[in-house]
C-alpha atoms as a PDB file:
ATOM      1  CA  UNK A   1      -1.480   2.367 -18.605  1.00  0.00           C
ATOM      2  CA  UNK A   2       2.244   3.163 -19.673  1.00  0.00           C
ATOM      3  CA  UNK A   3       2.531   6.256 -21.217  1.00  0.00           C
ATOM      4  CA  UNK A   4      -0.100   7.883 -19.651  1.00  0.00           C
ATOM      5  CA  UNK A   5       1.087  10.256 -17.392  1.00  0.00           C
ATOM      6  CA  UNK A   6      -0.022   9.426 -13.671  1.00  0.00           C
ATOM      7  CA  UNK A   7      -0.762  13.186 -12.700  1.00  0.00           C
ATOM      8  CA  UNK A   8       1.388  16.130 -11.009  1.00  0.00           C
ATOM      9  CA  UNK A   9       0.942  14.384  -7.820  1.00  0.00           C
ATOM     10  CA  UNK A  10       3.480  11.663  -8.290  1.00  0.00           C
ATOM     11  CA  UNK A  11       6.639  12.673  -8.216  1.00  0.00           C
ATOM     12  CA  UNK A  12       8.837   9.254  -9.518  1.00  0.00           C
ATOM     13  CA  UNK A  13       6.715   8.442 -12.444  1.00  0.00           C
ATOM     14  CA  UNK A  14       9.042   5.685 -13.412  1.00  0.00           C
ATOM     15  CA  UNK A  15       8.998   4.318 -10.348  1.00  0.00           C
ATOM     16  CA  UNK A  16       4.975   4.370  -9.907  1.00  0.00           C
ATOM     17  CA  UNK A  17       4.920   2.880 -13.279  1.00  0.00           C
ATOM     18  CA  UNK A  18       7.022  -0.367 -12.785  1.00  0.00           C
ATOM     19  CA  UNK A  19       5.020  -0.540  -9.208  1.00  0.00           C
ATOM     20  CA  UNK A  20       1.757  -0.271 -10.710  1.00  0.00           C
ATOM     21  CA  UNK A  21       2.804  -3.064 -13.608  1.00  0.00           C
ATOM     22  CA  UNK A  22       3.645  -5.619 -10.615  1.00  0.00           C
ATOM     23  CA  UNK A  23      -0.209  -5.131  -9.883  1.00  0.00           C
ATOM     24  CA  UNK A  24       0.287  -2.249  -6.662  1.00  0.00           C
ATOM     25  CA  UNK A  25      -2.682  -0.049  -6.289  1.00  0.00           C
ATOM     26  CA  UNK A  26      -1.956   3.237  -7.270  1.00  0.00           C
ATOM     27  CA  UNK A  27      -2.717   4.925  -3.678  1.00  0.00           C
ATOM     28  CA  UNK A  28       0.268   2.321  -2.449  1.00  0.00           C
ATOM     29  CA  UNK A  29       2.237   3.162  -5.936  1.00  0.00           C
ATOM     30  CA  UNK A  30       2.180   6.801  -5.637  1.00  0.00           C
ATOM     31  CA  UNK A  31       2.888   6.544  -1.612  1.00  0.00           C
ATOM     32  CA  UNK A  32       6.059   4.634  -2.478  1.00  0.00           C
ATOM     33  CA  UNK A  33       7.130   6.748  -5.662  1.00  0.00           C
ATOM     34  CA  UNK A  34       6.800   9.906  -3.346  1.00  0.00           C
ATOM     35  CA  UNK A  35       8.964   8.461  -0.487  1.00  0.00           C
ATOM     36  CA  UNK A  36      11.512   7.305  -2.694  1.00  0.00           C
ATOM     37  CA  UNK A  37      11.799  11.165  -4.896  1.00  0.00           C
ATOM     38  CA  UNK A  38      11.754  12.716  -0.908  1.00  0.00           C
ATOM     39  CA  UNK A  39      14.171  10.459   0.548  1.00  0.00           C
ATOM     40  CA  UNK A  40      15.789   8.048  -2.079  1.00  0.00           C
ATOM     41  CA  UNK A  41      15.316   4.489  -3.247  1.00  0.00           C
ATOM     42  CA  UNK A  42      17.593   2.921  -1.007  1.00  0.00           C
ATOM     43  CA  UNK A  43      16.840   5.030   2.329  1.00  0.00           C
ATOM     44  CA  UNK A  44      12.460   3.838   2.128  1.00  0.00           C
ATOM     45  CA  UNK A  45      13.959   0.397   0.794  1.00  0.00           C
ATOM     46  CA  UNK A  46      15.902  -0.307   4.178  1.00  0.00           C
ATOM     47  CA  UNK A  47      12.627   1.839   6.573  1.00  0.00           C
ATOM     48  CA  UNK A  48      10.579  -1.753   6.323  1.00  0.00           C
ATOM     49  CA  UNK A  49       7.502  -2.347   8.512  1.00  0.00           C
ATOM     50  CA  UNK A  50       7.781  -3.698  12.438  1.00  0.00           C
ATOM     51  CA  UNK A  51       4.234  -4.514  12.910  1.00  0.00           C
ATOM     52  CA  UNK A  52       3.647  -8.488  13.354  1.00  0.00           C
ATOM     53  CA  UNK A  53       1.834 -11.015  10.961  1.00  0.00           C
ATOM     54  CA  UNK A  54      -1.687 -10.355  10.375  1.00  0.00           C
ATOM     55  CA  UNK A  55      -2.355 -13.941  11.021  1.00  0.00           C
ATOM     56  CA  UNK A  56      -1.655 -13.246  14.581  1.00  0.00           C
ATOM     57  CA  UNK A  57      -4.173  -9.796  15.050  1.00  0.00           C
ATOM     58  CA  UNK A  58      -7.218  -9.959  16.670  1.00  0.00           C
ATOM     59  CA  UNK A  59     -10.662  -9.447  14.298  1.00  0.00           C
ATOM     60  CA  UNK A  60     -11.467  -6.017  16.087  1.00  0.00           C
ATOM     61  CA  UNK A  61      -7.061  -5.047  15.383  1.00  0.00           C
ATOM     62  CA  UNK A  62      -7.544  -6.125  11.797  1.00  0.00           C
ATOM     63  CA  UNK A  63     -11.029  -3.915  11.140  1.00  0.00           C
ATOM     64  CA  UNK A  64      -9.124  -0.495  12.983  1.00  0.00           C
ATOM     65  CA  UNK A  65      -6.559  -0.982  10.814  1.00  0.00           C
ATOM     66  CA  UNK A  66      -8.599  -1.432   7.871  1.00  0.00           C
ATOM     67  CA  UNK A  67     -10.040   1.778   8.464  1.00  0.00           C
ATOM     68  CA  UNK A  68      -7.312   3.749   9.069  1.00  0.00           C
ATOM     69  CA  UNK A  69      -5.897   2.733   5.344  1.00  0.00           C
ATOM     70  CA  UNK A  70      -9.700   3.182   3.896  1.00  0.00           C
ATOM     71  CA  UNK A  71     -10.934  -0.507   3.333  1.00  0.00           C
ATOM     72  CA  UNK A  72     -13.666  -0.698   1.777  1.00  0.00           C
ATOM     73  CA  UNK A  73     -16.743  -3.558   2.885  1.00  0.00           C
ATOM     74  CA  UNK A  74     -14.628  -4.023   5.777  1.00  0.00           C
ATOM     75  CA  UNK A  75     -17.377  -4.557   8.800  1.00  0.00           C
ATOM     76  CA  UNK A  76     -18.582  -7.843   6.583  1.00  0.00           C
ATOM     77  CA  UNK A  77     -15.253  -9.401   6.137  1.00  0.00           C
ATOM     78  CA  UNK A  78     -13.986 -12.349   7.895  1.00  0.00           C
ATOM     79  CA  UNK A  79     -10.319 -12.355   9.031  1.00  0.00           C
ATOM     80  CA  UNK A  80      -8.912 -14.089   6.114  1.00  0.00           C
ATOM     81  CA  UNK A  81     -10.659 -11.477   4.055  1.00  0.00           C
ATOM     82  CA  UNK A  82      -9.312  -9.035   6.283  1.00  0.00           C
ATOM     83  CA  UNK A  83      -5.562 -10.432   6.028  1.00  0.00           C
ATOM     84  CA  UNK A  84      -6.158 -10.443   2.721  1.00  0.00           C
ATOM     85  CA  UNK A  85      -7.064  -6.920   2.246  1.00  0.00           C
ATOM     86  CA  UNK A  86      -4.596  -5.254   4.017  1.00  0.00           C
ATOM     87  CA  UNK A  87      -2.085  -7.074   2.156  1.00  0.00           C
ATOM     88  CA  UNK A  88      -2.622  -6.254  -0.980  1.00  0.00           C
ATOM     89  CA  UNK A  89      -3.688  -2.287  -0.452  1.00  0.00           C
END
């Protein structure tokens, strides 16, 4: 994929590059290259998440969420699946 330009859309293509060659997707690549061009590297690098371990959601948390980031085959997952899933998106 290097060298090939990753559309108008993304505005840190180095960035989206060296995310999407540690394996990100490139929704979650783009999201992050965009954040960091609007409000610098070290200002998204310190925002960090507050919700709590996965492990610790409920089944019916874990599917909502799931849908609200656009999992796919999520109503026949089991939680680990789930977990899974969310993680890596």
């Amino acid at each position: 994929m290097p060298g090939r330009s990753p559309g108008p859309s993304v505005k840190d293509k180095e960035l989206y590059e060296k995310l999407r060659q540690q394996g990100d997707s490139k929704e979650k690549a783009a999201r992050i290259a965009n954040a960091s061009a609007a409000r610098g590297r070290s200002r998204v690098a310190r925002k960090g998440g507050t919700a709590g371990d996965y492990d610790e959601w409920t089944l019916d948390h874990l599917r909502k969420r799931a849908a609200e980031i656009g999992i796919r085959g999520r109503s026949g997952m089991n939680k680990a699946e789930l977990v899974h899933a969310l993680r890596t998106h």
